[in-house]
N, C-alpha and C. Protein backbone atom coordinates (compact mmCIF):
# COMPACT_ATOMS: atom_id res chain seq x y z
N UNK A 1 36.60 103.35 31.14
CA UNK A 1 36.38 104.60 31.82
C UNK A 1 35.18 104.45 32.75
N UNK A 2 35.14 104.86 34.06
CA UNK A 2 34.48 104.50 35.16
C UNK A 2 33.04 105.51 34.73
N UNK A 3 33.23 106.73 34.03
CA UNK A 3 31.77 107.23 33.39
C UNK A 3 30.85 106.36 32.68
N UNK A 4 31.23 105.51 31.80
CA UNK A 4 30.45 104.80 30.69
C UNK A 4 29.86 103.69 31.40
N UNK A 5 30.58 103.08 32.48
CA UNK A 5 30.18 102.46 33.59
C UNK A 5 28.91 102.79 34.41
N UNK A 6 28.49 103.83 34.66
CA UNK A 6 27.63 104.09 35.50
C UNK A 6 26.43 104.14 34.65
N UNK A 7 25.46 103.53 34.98
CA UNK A 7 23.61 103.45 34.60
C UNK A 7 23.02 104.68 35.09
N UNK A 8 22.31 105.07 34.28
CA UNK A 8 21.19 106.16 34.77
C UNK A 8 20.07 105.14 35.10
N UNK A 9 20.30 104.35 36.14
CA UNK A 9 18.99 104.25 36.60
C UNK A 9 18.54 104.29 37.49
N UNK A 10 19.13 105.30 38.53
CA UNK A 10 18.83 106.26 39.80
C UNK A 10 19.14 107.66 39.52
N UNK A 11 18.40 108.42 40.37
CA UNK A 11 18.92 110.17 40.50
C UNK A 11 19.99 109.62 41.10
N UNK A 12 20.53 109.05 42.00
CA UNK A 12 22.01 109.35 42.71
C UNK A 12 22.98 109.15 41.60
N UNK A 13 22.76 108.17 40.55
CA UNK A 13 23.48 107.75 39.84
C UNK A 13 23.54 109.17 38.76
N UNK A 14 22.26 109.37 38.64
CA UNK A 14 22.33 110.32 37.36
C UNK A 14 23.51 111.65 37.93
N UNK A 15 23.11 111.66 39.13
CA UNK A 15 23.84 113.11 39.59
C UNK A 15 25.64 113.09 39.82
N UNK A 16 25.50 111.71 40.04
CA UNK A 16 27.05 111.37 40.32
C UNK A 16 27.53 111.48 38.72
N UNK A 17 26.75 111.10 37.04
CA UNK A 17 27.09 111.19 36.43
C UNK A 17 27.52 112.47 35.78
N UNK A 18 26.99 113.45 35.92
CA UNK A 18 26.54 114.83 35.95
C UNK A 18 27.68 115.44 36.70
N UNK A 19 28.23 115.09 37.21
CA UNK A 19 29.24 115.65 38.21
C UNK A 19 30.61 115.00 37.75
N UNK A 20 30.52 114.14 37.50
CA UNK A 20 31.99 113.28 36.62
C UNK A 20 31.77 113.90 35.50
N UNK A 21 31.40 114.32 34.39
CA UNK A 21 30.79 115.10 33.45
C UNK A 21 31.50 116.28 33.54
N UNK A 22 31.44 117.37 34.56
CA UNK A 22 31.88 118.70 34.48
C UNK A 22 33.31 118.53 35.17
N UNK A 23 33.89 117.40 36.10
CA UNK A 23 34.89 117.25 36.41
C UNK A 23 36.49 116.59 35.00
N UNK A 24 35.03 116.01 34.16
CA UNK A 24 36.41 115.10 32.91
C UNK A 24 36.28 116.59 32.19
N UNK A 25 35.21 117.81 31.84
CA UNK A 25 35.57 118.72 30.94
C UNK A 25 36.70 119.71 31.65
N UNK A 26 36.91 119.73 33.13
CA UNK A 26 37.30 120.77 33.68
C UNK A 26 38.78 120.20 33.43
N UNK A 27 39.36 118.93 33.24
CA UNK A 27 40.18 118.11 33.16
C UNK A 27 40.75 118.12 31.84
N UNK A 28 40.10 118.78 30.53
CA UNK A 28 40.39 118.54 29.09
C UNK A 28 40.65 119.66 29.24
N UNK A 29 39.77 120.74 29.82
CA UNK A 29 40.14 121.86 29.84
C UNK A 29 41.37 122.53 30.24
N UNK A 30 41.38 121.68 31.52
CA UNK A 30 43.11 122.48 31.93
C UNK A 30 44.11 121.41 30.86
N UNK A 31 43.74 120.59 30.44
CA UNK A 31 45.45 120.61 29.38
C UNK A 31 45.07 120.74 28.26
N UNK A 32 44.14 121.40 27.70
CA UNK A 32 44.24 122.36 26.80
C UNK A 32 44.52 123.69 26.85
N UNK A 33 44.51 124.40 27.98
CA UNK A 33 45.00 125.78 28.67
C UNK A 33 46.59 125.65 29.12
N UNK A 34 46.73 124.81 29.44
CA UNK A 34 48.35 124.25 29.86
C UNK A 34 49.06 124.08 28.42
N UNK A 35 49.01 123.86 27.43
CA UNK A 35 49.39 124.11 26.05
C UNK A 35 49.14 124.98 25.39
N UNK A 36 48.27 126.06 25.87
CA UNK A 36 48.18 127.16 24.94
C UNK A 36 48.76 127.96 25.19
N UNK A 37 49.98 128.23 25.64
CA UNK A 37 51.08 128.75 25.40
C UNK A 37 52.55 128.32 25.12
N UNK A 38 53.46 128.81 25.11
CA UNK A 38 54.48 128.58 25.28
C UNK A 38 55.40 128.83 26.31
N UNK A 39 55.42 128.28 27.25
CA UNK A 39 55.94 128.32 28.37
C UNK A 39 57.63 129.14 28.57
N UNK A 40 58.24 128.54 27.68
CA UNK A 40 59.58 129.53 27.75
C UNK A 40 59.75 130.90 27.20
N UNK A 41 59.13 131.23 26.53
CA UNK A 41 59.07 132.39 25.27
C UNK A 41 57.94 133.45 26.22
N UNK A 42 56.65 132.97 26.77
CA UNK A 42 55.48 134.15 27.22
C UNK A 42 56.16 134.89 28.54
N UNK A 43 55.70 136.12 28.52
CA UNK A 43 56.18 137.31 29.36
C UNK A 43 55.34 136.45 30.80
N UNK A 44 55.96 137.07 31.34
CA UNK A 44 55.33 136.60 33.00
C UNK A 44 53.95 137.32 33.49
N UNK A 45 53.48 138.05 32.98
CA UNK A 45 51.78 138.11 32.66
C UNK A 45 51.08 137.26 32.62
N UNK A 46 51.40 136.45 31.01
CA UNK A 46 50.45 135.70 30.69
C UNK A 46 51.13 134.69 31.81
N UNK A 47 51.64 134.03 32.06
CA UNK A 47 52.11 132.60 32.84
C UNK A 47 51.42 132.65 33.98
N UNK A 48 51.52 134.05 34.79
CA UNK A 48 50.49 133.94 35.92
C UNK A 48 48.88 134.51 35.31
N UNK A 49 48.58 134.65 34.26
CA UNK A 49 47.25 134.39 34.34
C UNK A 49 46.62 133.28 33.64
N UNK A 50 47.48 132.39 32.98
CA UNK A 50 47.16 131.18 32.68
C UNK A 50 47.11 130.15 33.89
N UNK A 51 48.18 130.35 34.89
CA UNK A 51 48.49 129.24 35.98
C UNK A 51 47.61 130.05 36.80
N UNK A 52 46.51 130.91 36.55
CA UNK A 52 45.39 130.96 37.77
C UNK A 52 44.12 130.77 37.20
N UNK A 53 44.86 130.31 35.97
CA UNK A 53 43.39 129.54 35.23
C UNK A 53 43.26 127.88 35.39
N UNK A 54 44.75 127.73 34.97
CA UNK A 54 44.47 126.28 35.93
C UNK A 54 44.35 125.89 36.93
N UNK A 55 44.80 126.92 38.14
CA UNK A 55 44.43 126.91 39.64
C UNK A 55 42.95 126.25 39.78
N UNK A 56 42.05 127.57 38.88
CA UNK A 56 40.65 127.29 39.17
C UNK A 56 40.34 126.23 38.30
N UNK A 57 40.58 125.56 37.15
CA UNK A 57 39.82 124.42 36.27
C UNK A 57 39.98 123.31 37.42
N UNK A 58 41.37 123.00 37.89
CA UNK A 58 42.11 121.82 38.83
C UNK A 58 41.18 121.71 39.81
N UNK A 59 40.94 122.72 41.01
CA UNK A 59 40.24 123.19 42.01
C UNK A 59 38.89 122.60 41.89
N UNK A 60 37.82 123.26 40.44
CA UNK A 60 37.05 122.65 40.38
C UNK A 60 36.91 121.43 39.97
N UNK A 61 38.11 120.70 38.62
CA UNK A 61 37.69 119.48 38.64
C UNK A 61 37.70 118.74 39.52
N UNK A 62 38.38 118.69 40.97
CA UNK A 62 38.48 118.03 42.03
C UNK A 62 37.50 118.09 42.66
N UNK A 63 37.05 119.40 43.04
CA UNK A 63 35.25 119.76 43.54
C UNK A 63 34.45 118.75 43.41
N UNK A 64 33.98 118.46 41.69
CA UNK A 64 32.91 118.40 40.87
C UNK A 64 33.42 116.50 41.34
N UNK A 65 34.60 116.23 41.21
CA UNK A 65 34.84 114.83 41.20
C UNK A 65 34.39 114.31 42.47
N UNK A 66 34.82 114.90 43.78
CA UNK A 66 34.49 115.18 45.13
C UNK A 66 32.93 114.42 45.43
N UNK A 67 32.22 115.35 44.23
CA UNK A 67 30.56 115.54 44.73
C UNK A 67 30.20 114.43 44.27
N UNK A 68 31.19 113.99 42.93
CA UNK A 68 30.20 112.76 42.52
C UNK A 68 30.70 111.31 42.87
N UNK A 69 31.75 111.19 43.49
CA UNK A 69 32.45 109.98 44.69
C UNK A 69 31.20 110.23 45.80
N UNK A 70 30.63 111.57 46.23
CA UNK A 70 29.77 111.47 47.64
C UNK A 70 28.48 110.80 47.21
N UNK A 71 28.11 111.27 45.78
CA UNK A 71 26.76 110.37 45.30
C UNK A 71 26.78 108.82 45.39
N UNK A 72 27.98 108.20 44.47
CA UNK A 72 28.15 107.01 44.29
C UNK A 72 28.07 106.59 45.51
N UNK A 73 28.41 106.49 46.94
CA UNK A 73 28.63 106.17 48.32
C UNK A 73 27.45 106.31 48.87
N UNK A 74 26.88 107.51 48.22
CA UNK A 74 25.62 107.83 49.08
C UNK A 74 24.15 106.33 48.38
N UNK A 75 24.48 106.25 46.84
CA UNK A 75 23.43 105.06 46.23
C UNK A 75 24.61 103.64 46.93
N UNK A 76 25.13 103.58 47.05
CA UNK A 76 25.90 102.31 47.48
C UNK A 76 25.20 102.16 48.93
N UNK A 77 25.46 102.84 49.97
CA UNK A 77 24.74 102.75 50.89
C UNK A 77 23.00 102.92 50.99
N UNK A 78 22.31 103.17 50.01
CA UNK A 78 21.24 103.43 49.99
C UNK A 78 21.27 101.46 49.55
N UNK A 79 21.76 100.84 48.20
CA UNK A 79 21.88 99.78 47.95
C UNK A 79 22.34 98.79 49.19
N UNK A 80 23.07 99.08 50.02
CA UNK A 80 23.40 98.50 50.98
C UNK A 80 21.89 98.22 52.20
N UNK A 81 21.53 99.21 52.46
CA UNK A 81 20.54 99.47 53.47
C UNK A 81 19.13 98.25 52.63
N UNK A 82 19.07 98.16 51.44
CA UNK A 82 17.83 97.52 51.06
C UNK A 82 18.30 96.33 50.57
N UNK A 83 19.35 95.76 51.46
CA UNK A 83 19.95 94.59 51.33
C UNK A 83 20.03 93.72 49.26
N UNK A 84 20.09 94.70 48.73
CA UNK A 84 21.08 94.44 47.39
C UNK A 84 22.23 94.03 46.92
N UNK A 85 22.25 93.44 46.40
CA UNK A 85 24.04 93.24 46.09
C UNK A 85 24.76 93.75 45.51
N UNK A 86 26.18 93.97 45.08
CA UNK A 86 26.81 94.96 44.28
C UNK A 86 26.02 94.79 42.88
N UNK A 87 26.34 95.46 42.60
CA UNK A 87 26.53 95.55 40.59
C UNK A 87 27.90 95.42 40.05
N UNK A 88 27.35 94.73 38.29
CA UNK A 88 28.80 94.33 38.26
C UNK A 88 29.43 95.58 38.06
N UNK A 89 28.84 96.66 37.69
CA UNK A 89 29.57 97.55 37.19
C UNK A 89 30.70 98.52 38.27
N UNK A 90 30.04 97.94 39.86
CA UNK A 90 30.57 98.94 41.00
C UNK A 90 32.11 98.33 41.01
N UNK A 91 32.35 97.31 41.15
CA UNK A 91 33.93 97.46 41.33
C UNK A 91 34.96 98.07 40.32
N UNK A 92 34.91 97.68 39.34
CA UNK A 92 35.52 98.65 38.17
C UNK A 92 35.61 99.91 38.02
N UNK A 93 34.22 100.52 38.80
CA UNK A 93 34.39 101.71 38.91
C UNK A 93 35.42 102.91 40.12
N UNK A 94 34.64 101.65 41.20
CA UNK A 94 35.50 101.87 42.46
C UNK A 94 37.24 102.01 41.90
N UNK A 95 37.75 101.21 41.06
CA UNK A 95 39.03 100.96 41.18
C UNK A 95 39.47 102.03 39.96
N UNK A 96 38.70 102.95 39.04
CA UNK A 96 38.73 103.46 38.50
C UNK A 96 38.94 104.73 38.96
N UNK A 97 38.09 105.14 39.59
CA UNK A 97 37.55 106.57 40.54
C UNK A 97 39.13 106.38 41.66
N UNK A 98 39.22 105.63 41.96
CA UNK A 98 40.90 105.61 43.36
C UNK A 98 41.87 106.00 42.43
N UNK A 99 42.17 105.40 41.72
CA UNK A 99 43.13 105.52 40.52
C UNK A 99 42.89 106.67 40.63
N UNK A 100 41.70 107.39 39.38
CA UNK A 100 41.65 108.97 39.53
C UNK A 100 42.05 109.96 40.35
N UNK A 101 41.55 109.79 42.18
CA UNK A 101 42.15 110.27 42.89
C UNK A 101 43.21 110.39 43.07
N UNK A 102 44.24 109.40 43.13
CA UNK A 102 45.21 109.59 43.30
C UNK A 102 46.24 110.09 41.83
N UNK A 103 45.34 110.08 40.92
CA UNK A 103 46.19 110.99 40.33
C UNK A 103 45.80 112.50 39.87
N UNK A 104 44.94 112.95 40.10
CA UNK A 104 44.76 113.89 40.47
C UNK A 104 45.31 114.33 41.47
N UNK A 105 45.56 113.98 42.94
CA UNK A 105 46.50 114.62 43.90
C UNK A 105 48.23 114.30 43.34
N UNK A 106 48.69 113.68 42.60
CA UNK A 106 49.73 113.59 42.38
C UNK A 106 49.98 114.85 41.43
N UNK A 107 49.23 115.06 39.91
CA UNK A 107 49.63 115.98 39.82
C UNK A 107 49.24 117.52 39.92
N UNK A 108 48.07 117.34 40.33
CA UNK A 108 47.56 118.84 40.87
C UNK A 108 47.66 119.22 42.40
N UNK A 109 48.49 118.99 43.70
CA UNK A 109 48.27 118.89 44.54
C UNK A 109 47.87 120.44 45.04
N UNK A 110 49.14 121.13 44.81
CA UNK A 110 49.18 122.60 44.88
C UNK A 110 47.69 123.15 44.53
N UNK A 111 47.32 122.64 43.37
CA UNK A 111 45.96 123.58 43.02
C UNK A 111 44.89 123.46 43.36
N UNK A 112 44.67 121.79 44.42
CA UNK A 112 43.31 121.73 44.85
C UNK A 112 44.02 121.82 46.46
N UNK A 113 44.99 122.19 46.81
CA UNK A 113 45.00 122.33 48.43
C UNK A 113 44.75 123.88 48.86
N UNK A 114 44.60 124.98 47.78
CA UNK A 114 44.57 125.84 47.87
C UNK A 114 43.82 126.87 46.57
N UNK A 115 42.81 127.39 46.86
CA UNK A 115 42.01 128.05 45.55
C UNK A 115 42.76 129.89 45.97
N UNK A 116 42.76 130.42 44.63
CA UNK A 116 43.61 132.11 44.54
C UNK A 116 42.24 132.14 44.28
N UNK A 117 41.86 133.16 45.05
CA UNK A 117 40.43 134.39 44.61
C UNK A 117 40.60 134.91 43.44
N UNK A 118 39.83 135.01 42.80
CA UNK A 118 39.90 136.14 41.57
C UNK A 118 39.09 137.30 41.77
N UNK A 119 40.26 138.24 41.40
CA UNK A 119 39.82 139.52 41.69
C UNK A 119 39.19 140.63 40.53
N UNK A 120 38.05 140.78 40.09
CA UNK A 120 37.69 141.86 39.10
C UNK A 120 38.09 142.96 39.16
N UNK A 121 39.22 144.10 38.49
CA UNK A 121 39.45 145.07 38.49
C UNK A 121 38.60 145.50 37.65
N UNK A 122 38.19 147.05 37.48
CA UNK A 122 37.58 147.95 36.69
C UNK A 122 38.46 149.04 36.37
């Protein structure tokens, strides 16, 4: 797993970790919300207010994943600029994090190409 991979031994690193962090809970989270019902049997209430709960978990885990791909790039090029060499740990991760992406757009595409507002009634 490309998390256990990463060293805290930069803020960029720490923050990129911190951000993969709320993106893998937002990720347990929606398929644990995606099973807590029963999909054939629940009235069409709950289905659309569960599937605008995963709208938003999806949405943000993609966010949160987003921010912490911009960290990793941002210490890679900081590593780059002070003429360093990789770490062993960067390619594994790299190939870890693509993977991720692309499956995350495979199966959430709908929910991170588009966020539903939530609306508070009183």
């Amino acid at each position: 797993m490309a998390f256990k991979q990463i060293p805290d031994t930069h803020y960029l690193l720490k923050a990129a970790k911190k951000h993969l962090a709320i993106a893998i809970n937002n990720a347990k989270q929606y398929e644990s919300t995606w099973h807590s019902i029963i999909w054939i049997n629940s009235n069409t209430q709950t289905k659309r207010r569960v599937l605008e709960e995963l709208n938003h978990l999806a949405f943000d885990c993609y966010t949160h994943f987003l921010i912490a791909v911009d960290y990793l790039n941002e210490y890679a090029l900081l590593m780059n600029e002070q003429g360093k060499t990789t770490a062993k740990w960067w390619s594994e991760v790299s190939i870890n994090l693509s993977l991720a992406h692309t499956s995350i757009h495979r199966e959430n595409e709908r929910e991170i190409s588009a966020r539903q507002l939530r609306l508070f009634l009183n």
